[in-house]
C-alpha atoms as a PDB file:
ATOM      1  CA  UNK A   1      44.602  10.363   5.585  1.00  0.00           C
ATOM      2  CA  UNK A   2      44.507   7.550   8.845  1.00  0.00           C
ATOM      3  CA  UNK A   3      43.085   4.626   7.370  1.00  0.00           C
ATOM      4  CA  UNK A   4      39.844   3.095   9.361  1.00  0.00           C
ATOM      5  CA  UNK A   5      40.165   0.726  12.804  1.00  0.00           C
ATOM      6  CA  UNK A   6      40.060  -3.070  11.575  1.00  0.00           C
ATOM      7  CA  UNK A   7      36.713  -3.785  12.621  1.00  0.00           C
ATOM      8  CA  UNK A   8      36.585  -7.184  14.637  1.00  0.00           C
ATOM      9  CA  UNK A   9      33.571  -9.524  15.668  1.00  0.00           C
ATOM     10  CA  UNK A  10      34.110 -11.903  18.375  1.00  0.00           C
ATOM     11  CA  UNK A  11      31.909 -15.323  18.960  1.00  0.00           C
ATOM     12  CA  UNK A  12      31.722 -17.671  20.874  1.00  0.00           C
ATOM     13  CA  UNK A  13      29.231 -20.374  19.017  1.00  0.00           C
ATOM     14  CA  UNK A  14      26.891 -22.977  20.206  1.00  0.00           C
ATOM     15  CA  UNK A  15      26.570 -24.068  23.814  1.00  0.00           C
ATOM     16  CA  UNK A  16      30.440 -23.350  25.438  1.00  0.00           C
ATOM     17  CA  UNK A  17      30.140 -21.003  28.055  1.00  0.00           C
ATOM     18  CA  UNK A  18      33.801 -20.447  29.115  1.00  0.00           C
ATOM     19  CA  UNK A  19      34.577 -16.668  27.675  1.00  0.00           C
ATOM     20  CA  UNK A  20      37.815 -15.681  29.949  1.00  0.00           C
ATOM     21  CA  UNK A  21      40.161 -16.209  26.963  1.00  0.00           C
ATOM     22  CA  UNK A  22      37.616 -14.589  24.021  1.00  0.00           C
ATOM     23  CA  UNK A  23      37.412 -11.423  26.782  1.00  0.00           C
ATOM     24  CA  UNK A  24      41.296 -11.349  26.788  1.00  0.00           C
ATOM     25  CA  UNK A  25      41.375 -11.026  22.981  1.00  0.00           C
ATOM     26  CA  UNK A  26      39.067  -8.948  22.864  1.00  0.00           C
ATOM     27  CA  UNK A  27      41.104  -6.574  25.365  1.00  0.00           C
ATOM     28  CA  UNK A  28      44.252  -7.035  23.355  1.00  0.00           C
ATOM     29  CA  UNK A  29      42.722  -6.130  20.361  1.00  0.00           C
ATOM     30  CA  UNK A  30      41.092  -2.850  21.335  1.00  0.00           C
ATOM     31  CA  UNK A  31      44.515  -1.869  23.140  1.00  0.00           C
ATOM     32  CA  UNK A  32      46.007  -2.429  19.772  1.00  0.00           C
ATOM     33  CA  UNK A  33      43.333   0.483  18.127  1.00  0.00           C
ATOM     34  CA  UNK A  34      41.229  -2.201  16.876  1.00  0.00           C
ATOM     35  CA  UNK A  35      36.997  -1.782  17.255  1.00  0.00           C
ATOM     36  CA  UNK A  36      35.712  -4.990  18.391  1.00  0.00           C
ATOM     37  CA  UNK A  37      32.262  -6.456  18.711  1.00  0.00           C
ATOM     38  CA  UNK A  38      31.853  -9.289  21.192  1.00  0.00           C
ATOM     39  CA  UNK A  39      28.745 -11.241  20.775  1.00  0.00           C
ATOM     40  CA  UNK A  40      29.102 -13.022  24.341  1.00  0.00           C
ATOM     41  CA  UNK A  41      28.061 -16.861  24.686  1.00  0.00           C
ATOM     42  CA  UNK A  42      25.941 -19.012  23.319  1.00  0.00           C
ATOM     43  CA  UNK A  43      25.712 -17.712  19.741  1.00  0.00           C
ATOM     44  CA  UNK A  44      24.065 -19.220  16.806  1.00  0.00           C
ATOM     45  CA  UNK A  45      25.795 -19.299  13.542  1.00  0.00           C
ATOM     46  CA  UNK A  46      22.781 -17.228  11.724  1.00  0.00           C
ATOM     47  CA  UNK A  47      23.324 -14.553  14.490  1.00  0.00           C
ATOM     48  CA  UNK A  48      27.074 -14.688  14.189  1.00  0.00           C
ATOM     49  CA  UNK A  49      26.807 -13.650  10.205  1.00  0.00           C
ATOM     50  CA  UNK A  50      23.449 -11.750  10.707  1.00  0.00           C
ATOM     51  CA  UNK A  51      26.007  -9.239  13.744  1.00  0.00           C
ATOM     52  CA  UNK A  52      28.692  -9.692  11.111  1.00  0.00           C
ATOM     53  CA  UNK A  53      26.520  -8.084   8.656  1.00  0.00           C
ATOM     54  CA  UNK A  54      25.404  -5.525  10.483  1.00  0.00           C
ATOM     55  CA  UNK A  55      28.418  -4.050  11.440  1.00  0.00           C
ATOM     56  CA  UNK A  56      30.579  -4.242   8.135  1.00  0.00           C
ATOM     57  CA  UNK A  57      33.291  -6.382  10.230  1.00  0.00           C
ATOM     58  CA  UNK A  58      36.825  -7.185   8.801  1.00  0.00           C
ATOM     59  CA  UNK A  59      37.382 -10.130  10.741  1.00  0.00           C
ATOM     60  CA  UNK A  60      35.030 -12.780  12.342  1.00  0.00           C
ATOM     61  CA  UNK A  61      36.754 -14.819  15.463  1.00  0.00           C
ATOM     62  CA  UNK A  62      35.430 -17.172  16.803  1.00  0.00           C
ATOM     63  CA  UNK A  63      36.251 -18.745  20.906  1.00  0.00           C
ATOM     64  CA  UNK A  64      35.685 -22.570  20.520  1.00  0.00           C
ATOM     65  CA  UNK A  65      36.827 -24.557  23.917  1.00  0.00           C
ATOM     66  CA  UNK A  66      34.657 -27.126  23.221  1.00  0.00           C
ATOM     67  CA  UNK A  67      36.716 -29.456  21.032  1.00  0.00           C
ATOM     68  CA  UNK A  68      33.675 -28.570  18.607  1.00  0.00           C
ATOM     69  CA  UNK A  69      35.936 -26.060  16.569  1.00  0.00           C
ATOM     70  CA  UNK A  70      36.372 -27.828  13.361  1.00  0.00           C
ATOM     71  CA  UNK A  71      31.965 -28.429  12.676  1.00  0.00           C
ATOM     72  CA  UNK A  72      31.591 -24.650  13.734  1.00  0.00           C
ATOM     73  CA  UNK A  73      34.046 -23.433  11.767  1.00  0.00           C
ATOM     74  CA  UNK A  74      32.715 -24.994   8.755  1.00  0.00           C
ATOM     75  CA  UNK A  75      29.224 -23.554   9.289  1.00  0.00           C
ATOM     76  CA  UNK A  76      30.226 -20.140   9.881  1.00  0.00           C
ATOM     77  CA  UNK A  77      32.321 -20.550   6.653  1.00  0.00           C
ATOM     78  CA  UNK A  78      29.661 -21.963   4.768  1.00  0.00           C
ATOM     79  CA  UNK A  79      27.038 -19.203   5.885  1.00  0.00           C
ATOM     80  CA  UNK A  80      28.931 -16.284   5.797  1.00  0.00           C
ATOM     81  CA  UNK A  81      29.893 -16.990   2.335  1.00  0.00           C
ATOM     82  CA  UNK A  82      25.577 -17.796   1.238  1.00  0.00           C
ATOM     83  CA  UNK A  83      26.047 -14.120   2.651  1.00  0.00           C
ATOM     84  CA  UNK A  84      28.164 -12.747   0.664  1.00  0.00           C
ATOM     85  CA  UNK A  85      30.723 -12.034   3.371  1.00  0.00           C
ATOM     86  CA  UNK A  86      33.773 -14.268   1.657  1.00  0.00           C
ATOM     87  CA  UNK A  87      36.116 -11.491   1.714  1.00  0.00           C
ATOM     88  CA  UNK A  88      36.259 -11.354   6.136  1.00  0.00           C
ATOM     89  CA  UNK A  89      39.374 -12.650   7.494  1.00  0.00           C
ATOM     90  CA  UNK A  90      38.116 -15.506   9.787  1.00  0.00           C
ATOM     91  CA  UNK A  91      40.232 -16.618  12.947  1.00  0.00           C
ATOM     92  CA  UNK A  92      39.740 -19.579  15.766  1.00  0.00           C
ATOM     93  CA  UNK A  93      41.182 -20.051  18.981  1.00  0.00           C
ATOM     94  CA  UNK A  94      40.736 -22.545  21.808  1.00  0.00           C
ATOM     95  CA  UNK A  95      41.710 -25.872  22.123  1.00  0.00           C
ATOM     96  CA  UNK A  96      42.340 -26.929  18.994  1.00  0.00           C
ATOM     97  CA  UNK A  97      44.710 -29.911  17.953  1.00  0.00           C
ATOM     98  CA  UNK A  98      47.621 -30.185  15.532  1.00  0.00           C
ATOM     99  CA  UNK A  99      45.457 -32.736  13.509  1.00  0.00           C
ATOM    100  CA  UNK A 100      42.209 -30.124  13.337  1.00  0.00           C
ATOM    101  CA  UNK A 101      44.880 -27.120  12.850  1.00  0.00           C
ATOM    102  CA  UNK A 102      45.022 -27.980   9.221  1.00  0.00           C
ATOM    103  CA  UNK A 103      41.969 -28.297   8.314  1.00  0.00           C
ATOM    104  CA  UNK A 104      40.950 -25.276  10.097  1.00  0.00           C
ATOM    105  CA  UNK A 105      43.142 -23.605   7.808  1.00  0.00           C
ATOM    106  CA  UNK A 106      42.149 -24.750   4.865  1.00  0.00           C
ATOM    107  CA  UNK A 107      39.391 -23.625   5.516  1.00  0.00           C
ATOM    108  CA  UNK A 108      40.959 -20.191   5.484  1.00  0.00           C
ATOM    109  CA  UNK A 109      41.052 -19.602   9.182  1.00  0.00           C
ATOM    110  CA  UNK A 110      44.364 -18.080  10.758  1.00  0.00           C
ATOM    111  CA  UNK A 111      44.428 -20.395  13.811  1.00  0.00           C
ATOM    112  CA  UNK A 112      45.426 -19.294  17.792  1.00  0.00           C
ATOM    113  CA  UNK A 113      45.457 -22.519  19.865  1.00  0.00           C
ATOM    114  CA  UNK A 114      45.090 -21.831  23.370  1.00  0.00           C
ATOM    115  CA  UNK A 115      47.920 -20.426  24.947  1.00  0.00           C
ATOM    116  CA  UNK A 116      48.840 -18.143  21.699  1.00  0.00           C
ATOM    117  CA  UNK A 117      50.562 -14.615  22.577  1.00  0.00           C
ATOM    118  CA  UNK A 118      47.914 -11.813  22.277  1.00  0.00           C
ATOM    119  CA  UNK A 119      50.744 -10.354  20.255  1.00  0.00           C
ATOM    120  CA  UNK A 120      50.729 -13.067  17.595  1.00  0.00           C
ATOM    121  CA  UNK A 121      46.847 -12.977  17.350  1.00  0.00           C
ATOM    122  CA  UNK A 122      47.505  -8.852  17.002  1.00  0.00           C
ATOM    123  CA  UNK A 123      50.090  -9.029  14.529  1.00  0.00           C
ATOM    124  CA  UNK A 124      48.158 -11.904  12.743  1.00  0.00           C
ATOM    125  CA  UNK A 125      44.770 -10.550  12.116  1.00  0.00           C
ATOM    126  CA  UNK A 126      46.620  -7.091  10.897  1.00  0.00           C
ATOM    127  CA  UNK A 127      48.816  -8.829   8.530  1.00  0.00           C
ATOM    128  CA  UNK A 128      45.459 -10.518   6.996  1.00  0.00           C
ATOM    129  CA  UNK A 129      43.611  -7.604   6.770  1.00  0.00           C
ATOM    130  CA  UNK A 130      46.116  -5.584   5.044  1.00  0.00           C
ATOM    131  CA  UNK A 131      46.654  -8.370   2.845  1.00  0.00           C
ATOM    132  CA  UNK A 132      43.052  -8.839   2.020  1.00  0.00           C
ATOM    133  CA  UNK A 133      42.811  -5.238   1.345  1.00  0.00           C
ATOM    134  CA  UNK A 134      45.661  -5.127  -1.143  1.00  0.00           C
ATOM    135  CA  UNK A 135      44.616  -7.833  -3.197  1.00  0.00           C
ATOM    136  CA  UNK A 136      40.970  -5.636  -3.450  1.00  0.00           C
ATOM    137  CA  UNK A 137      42.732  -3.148  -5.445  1.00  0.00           C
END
């Protein structure tokens, strides 16, 4: 029996409009079998966990360029899990420093700075979800 696409969500949160790198994940992903959802700019977090919701997503990412990565991150962490959506692998890219790296992942985000290979990002968000799904059983 094939097992089901990872089902992906892509954001890009609050008011950064630049989208060229989120649309380039979101092309690498598909090519790699994976369905994707791409909200498009200017998202609020309630719509962000209201989309992720919706469409029973593995994975939220989220496209921050605006150096405003580490407060979003925390709200869509915080609100997805007053949802009930704690079990999502969550990932960030943009420009992100070595300094807001860690706490990003503490948060539990894997964490693509700008310039990350497409195949990392693949290779990434499939290790996490198979993980995710192993420790379910």
């Amino acid at each position: 029996m094939d097992s089901l696409p990872i089902r992906v969500l892509i954001a890009k949160p609050g008011l950064d409009g630049h989208d060229r790198g989120a649309k380039v994940v979101v092309k690498a992903l598909r090519d790699a079998g994976m369905e994707v959802i791409y909200t498009g700019r200017h998202q609020k977090i309630s719509s962000i966990v209201a989309i992720a919701t919706d469409e029973d997503v593995d994975v939220v990412g989220l496209s921050v360029l605006s150096g405003a990565h580490e407060e979003y991150c925390r709200r869509v962490h915080e609100a997805l899990a007053e949802a009930g959506l704690d079990d999502v692998v969550l990932v960030v890219g943009g420009t992100i420093s070595e300094a807001s790296r860690s706490v990003l992942e503490e948060l539990g985000y894997l964490v693509y700075p700008t310039g990350a290979a497409l195949a990392d990002i693949v290779a990434g968000i499939e290790e996490a979800v198979a993980t995710r799904a192993a420790n379910r059983i």
